[in-house]
N, C-alpha and C. Protein backbone atom coordinates (compact mmCIF):
# COMPACT_ATOMS: atom_id res chain seq x y z
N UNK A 1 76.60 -8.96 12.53
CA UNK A 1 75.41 -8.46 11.87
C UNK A 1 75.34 -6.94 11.96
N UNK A 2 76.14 -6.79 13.34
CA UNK A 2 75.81 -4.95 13.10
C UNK A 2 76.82 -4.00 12.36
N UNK A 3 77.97 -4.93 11.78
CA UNK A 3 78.58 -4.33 10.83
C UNK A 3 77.86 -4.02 9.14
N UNK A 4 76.77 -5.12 9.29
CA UNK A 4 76.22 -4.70 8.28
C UNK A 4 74.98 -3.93 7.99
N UNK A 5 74.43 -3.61 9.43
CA UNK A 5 73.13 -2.56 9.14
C UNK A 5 73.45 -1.43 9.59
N UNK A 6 74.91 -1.12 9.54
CA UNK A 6 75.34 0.30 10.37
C UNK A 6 75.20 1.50 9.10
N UNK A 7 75.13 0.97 7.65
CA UNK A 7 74.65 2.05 6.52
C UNK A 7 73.49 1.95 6.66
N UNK A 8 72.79 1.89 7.14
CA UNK A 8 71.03 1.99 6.54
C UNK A 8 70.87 3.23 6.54
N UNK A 9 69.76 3.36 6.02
CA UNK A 9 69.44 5.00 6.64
C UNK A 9 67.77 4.61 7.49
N UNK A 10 68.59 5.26 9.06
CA UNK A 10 67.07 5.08 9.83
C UNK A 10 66.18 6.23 9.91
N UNK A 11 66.84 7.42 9.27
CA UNK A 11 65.88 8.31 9.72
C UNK A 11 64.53 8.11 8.41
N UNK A 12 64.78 7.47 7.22
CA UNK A 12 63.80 7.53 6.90
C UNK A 12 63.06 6.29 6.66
N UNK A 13 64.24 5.81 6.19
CA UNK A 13 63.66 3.85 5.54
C UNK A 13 63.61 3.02 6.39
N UNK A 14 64.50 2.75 7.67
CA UNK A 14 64.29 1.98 8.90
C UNK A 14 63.62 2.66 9.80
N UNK A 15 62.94 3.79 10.27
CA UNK A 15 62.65 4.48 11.53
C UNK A 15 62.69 3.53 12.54
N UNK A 16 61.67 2.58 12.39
CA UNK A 16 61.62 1.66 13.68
C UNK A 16 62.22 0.10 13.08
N UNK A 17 62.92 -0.33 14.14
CA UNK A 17 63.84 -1.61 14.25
C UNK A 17 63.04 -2.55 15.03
N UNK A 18 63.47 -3.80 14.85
CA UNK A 18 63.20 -4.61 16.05
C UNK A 18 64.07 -5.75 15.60
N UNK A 19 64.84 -6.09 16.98
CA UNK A 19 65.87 -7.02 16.89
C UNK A 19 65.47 -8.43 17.40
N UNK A 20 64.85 -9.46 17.06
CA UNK A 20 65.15 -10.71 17.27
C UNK A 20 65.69 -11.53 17.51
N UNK A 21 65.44 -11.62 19.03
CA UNK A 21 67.08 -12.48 19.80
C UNK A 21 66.47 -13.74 20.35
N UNK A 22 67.88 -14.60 20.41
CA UNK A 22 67.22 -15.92 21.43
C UNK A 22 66.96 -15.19 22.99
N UNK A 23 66.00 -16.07 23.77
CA UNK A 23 66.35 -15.82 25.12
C UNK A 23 67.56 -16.22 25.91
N UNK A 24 68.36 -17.10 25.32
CA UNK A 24 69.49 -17.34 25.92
C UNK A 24 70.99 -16.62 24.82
N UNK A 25 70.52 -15.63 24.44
CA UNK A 25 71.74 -14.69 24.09
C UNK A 25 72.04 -13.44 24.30
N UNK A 26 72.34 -13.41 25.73
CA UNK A 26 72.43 -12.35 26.29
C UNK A 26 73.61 -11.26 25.58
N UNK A 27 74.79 -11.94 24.79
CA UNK A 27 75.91 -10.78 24.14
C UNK A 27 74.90 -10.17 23.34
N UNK A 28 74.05 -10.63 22.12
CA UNK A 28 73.39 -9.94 21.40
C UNK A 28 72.35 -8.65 21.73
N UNK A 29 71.51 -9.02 22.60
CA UNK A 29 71.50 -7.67 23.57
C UNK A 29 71.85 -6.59 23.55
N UNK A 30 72.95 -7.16 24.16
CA UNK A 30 74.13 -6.42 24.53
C UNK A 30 74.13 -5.46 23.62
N UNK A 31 74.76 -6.21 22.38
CA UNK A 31 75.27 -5.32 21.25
C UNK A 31 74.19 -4.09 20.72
N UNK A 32 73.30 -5.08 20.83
CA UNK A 32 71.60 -4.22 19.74
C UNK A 32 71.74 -2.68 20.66
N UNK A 33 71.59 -2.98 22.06
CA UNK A 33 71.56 -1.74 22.97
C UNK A 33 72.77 -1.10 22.56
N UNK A 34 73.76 -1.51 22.67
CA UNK A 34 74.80 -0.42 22.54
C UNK A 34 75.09 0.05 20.67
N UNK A 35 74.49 -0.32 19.90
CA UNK A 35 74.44 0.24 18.60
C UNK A 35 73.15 0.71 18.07
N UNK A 36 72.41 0.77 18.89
CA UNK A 36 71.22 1.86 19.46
C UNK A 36 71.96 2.90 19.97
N UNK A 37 72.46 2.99 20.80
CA UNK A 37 73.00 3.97 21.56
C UNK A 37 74.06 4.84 20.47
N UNK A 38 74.90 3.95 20.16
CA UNK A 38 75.62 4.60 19.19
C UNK A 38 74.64 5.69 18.16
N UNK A 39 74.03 4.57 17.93
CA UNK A 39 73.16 5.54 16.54
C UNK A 39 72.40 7.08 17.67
N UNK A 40 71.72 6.98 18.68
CA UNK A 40 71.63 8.08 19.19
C UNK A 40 72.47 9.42 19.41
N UNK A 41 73.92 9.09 20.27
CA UNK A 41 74.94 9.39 19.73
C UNK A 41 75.12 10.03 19.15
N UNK A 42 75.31 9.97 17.88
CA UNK A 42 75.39 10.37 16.58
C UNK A 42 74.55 10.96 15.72
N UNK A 43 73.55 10.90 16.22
CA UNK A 43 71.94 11.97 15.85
C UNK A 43 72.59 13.05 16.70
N UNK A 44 72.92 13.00 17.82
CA UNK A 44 73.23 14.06 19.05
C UNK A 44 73.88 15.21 18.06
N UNK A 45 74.95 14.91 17.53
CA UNK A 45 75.73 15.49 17.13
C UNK A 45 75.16 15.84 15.70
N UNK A 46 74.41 15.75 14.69
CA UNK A 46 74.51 15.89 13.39
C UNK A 46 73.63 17.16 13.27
N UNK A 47 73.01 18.19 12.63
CA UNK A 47 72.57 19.29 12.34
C UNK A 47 71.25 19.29 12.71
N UNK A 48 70.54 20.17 13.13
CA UNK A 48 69.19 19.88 14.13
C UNK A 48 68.49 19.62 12.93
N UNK A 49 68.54 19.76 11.95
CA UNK A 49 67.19 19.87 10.71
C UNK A 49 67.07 17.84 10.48
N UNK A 50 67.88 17.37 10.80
CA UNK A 50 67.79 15.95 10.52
C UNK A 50 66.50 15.03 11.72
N UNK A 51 66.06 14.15 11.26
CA UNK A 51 64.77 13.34 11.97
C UNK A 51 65.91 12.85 13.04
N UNK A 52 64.66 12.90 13.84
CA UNK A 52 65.48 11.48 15.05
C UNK A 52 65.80 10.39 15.00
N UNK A 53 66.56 9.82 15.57
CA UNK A 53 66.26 8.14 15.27
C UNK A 53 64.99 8.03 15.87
N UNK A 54 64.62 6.97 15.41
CA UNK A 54 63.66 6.52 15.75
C UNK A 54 63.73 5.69 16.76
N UNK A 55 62.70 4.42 17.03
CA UNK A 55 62.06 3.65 18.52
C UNK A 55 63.05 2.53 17.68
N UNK A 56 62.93 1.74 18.58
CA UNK A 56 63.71 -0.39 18.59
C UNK A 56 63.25 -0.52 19.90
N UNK A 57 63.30 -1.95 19.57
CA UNK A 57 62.54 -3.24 20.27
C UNK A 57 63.38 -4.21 20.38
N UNK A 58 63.76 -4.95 21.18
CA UNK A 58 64.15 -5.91 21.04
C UNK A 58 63.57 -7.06 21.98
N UNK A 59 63.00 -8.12 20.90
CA UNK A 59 62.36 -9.18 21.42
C UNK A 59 62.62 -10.12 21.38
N UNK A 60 62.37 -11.42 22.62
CA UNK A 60 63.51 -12.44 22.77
C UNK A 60 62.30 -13.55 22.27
N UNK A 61 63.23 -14.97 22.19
CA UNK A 61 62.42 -16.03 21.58
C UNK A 61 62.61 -17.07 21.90
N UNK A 62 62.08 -18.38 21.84
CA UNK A 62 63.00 -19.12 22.43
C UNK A 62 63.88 -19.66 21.40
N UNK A 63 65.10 -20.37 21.68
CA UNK A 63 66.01 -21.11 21.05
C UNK A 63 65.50 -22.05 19.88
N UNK A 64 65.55 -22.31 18.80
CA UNK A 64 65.12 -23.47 17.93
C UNK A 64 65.52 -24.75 18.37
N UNK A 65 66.94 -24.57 18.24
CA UNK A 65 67.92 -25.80 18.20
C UNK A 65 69.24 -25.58 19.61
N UNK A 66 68.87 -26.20 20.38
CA UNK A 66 70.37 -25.97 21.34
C UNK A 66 71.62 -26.96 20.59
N UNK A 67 72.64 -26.47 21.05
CA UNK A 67 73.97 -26.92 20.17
C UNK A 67 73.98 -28.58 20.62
N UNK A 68 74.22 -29.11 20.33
CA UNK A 68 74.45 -30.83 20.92
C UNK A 68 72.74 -31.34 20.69
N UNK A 69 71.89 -30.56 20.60
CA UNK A 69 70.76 -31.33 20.85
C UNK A 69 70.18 -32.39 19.83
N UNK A 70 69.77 -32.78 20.06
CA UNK A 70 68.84 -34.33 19.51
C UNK A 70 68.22 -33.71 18.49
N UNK A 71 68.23 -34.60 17.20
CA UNK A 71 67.61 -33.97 16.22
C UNK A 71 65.94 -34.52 16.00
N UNK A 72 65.96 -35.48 17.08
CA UNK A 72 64.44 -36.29 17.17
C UNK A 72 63.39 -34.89 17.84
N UNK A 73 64.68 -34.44 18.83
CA UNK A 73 63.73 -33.37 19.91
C UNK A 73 63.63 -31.99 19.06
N UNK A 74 64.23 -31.97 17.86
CA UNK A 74 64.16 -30.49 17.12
C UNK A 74 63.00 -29.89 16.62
N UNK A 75 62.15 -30.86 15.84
CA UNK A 75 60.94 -30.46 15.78
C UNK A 75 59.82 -29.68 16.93
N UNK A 76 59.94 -30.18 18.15
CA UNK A 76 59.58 -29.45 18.95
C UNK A 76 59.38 -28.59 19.77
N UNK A 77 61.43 -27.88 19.63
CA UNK A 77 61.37 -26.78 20.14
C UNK A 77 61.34 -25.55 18.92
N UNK A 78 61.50 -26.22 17.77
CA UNK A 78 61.15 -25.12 16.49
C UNK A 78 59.69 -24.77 16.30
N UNK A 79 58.87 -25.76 16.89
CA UNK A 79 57.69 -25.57 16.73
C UNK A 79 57.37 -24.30 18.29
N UNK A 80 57.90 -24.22 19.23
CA UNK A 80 57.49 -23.87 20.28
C UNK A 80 58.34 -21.96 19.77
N UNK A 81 58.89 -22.30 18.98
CA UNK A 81 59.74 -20.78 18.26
C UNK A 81 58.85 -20.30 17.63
N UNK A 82 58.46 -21.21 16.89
CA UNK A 82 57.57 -20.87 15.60
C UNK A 82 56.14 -20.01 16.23
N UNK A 83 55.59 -20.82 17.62
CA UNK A 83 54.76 -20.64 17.86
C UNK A 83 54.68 -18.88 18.62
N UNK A 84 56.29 -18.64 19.48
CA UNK A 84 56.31 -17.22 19.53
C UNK A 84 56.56 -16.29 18.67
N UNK A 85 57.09 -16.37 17.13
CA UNK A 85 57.07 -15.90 16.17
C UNK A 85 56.32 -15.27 15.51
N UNK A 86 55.27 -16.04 15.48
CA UNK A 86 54.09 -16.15 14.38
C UNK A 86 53.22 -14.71 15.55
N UNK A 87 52.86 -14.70 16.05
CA UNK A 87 51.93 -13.67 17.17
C UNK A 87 53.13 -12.05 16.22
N UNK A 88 54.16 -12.36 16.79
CA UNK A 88 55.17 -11.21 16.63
C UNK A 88 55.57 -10.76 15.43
N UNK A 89 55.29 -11.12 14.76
CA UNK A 89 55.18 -11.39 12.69
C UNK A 89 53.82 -10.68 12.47
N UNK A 90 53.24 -11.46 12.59
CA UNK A 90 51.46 -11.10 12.84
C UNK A 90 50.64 -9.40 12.60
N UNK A 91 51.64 -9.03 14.28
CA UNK A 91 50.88 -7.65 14.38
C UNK A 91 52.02 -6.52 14.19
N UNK A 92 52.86 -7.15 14.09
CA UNK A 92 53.66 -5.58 13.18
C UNK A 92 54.60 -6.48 12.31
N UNK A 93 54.16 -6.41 11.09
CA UNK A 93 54.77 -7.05 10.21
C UNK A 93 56.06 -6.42 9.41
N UNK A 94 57.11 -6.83 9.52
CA UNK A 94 58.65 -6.44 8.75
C UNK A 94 58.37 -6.16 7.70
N UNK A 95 59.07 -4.72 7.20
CA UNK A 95 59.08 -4.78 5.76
C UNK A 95 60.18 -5.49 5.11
N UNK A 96 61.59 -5.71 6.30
CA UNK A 96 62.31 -6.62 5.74
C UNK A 96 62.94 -7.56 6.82
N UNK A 97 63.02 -9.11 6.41
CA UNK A 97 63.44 -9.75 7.64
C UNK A 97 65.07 -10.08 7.06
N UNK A 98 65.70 -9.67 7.70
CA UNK A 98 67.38 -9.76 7.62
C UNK A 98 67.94 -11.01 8.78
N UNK A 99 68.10 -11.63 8.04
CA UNK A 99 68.37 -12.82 9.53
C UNK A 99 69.85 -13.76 8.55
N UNK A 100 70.41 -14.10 9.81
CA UNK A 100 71.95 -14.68 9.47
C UNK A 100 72.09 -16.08 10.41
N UNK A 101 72.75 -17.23 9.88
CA UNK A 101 73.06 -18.31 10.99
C UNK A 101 72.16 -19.00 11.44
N UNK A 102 71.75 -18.65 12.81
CA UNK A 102 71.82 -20.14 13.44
C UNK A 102 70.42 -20.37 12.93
N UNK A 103 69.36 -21.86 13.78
CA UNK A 103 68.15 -22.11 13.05
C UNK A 103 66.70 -21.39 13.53
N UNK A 104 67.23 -20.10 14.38
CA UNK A 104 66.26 -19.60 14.85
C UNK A 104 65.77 -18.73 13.44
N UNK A 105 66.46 -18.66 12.02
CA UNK A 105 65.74 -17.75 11.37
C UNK A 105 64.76 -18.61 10.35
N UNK A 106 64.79 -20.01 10.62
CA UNK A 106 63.72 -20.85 10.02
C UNK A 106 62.48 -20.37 10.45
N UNK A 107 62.04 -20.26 11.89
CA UNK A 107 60.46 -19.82 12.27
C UNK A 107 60.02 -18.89 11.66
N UNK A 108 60.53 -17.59 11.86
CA UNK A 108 60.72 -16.57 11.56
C UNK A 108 60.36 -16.18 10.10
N UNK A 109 60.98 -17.16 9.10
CA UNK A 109 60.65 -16.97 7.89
C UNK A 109 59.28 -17.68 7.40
N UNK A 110 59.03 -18.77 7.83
CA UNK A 110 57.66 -19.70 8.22
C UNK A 110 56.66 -18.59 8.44
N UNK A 111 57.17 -18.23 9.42
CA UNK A 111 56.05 -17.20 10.07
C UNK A 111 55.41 -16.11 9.16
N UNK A 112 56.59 -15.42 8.32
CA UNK A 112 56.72 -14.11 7.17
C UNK A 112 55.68 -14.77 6.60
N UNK A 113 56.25 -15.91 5.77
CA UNK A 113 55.45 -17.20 4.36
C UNK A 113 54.18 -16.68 4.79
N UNK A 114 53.74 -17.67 6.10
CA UNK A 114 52.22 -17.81 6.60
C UNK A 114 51.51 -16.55 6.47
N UNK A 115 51.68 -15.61 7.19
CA UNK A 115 51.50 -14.41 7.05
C UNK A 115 50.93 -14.42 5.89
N UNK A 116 51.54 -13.96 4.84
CA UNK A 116 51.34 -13.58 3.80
C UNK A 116 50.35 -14.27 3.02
N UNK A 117 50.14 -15.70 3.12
CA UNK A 117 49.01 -15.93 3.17
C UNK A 117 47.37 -15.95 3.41
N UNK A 118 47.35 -15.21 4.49
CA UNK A 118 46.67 -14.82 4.88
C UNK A 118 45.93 -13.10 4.97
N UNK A 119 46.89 -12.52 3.60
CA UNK A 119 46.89 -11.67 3.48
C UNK A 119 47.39 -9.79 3.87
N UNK A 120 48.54 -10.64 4.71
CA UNK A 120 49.44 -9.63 5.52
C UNK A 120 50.43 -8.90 4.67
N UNK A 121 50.74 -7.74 4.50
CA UNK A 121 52.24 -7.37 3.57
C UNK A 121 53.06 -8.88 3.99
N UNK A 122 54.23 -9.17 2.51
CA UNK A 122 55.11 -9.99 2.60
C UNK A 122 56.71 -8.82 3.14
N UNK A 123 57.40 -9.54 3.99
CA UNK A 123 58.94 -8.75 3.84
C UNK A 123 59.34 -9.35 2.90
N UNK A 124 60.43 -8.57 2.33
CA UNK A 124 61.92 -9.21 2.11
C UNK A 124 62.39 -9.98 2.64
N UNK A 125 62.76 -11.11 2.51
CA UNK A 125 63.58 -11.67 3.33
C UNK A 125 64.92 -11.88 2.43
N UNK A 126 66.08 -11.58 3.66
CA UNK A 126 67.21 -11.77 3.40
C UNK A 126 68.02 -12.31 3.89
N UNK A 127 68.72 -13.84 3.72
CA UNK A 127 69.42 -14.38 4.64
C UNK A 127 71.11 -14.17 4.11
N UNK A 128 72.06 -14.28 5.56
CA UNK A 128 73.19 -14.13 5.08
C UNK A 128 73.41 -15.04 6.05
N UNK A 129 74.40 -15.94 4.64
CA UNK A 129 74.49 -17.22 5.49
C UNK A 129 75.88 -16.92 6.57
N UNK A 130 76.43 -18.13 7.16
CA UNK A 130 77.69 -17.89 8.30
C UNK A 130 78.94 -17.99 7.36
N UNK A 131 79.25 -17.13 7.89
CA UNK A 131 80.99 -16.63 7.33
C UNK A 131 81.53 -18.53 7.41
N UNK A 132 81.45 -18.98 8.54
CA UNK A 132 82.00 -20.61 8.62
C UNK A 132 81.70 -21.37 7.61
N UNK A 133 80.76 -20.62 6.55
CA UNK A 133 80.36 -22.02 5.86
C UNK A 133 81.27 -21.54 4.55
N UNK A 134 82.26 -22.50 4.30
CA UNK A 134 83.10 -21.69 3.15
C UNK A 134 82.66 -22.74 2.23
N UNK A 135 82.66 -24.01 1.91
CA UNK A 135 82.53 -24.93 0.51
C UNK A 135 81.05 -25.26 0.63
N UNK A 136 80.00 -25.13 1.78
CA UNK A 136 78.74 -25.96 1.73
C UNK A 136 77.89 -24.74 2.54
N UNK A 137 76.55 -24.92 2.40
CA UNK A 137 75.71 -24.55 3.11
C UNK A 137 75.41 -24.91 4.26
N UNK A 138 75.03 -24.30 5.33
CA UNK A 138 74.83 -24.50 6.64
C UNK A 138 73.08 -25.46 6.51
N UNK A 139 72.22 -25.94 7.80
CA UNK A 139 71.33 -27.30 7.37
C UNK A 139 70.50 -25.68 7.32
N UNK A 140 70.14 -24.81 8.36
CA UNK A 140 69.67 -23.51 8.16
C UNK A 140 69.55 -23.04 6.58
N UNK A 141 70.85 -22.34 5.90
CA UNK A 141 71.11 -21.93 4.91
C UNK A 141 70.42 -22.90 3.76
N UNK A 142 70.62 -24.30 3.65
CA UNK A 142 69.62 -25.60 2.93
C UNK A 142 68.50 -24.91 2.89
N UNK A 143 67.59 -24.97 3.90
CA UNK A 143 66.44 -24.78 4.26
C UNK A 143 65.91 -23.47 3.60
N UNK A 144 66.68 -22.27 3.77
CA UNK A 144 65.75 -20.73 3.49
C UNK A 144 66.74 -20.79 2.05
N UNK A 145 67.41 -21.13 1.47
CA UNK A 145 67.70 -20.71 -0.09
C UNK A 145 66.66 -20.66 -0.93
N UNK A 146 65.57 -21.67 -1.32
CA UNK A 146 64.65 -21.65 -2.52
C UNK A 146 63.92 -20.25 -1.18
N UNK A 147 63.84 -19.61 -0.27
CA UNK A 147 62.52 -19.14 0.20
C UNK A 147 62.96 -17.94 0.52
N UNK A 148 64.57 -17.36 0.40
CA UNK A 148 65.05 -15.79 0.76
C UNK A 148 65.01 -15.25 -0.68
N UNK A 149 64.78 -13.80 -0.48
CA UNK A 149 64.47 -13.24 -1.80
C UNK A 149 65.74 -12.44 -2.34
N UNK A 150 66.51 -12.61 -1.74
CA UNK A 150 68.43 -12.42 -1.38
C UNK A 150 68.79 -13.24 -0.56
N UNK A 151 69.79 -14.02 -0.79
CA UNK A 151 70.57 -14.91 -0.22
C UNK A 151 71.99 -14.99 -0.20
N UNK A 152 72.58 -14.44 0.22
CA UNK A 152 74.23 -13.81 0.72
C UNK A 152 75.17 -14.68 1.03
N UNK A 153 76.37 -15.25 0.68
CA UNK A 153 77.23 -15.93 1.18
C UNK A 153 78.56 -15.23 1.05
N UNK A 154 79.48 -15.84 1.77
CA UNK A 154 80.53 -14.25 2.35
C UNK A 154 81.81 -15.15 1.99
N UNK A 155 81.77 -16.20 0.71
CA UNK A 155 82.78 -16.73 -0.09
C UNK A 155 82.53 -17.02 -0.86
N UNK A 156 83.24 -16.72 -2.46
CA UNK A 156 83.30 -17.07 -3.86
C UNK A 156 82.81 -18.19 -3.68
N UNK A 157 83.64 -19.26 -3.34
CA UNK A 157 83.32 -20.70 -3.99
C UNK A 157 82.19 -21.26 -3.96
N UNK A 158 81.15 -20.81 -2.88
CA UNK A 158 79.81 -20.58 -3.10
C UNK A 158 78.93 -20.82 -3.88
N UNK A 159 79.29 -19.69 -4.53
CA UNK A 159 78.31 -18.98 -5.90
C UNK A 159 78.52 -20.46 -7.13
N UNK A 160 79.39 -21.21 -7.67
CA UNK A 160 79.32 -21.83 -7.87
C UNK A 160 78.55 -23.34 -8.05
N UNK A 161 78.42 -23.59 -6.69
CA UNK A 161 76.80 -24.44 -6.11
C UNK A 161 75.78 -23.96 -5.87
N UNK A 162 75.63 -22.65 -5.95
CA UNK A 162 74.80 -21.60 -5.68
C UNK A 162 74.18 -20.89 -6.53
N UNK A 163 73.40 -20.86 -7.59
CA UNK A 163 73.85 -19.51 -8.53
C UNK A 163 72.64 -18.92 -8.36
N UNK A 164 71.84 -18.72 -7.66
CA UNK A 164 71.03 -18.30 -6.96
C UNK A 164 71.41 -16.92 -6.10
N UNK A 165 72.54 -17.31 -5.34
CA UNK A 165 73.40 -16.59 -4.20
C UNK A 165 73.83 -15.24 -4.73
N UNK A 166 74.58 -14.64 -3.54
CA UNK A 166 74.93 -13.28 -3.81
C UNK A 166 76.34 -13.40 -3.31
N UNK A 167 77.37 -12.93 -3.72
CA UNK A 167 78.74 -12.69 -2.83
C UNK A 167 78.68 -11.28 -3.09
N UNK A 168 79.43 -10.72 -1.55
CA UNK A 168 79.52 -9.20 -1.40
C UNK A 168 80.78 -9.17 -0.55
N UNK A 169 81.58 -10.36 -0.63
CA UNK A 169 82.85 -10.68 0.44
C UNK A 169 82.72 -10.88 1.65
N UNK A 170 83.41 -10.19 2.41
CA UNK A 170 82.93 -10.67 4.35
C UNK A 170 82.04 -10.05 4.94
N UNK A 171 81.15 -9.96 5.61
CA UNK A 171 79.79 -9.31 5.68
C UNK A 171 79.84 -9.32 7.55
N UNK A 172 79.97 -10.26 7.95
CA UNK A 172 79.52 -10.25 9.02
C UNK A 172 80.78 -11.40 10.17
C-alpha cells in the first residue's frame, strides 16, 4: 500500500494522514512509521520555501475476521470493528478512505456510508482489491464493489467481470 501513496502530495492535499491498522499487525506499523519518517527525511532536504509535512496518526482496531475463523462467529467480531470505527469516522472524518484486502475495510466503509447519513462530509472511498485475486473477487472485494467510488484491481482479466473496475497494473 505504501508503494502507492508515496506520489501524493502531502504538503498540500494530504497534510494530515491517519493509518488504520489491525491491533494485531504489528509489520504495518512498522512500515506507516518508517514511511513517515521517510517522508520527513525528505522535507529535510528539499528547499526551505516548501510546507512541512504534516501530523499522522496511526490507529489500531480490532481484527474483523481472524484467518481460519468461523464464519458463524464473523458477524460479531465485525460488529465489535464496526463499533471502534464508527467513533473514529465520526469525529475527524476522511476526505478519502483508501483501503485494500483483508475484511477490516468493510467497517470502515459502513462507518463512511452511516456517517454520511447523518449528515457528515462523505469520503471517497477507494478500494484496491489483493494482487492474489487474479480471475475472481475476494468475499471483501464482493462486498465494497457496488459501494467504492473507485474500485482497482491489479489484473486485466478482471475488468471483464467487472466493468465497473479500474486496472492500473500492479499496485500494491
Amino acid at each position: 500500500m505504501f508503494r502507492l501513496i508515496r506520489w501524493l502530495d502531502y504538503d498540500r492535499t494530504f497534510p494530515q494522514r491517519v493509518y488504520y491498522i489491525t491491533d494485531t499487525d504489528t509489520t504495518s506499523v512498522a512500515k506507516a512509521r518508517a514511511f513517515e519518517d521517510q517522508l520527513e527525511n525528505t522535507k529535510r532536504q528539499a528547499p526551505p520555501q516548501t510546507l512541512p509535512v504534516s501530523a499522522y496518526r496511526i490507529e489500531t482496531v480490532p481484527r474483523s475476521r481472524a484467518v481460519g475463523q468461523s464464519w458463524v462467529t464473523t458477524p460479531v467480531t465485525v460488529l465489535r470493528t464496526f463499533r471502534r470505527c464508527l467513533p473514529l469516522v465520526w469525529r475527524n472524518p476522511p476526505d478519502i478512505l483508501l483501503c485494500n484486502g483483508p475484511g477490516t475495510c468493510v467497517p470502515f466503509v459502513m462507518a463512511c456510508i452511516l456517517t454520511k447519513f447523518f449528515g457528515c462530509r462523505a469520503p471517497r472511498i477507494i478500494y484496491v482489491e489483493s494482487f492474489a485475486r487474479v480471475k475472481s473477487l475476494s468475499f471483501t472485494g464482493r462486498l465494497l464493489y457496488p459501494l467504492a467510488d473507485r474500485f482497482v484491481v491489479q489484473w486485466p482479466d478482471l475488468i471483464a467481470r467487472y466493468p465497473h473496475a479500474e486496472y492500473r497494473g500492479i499496485l500494491v
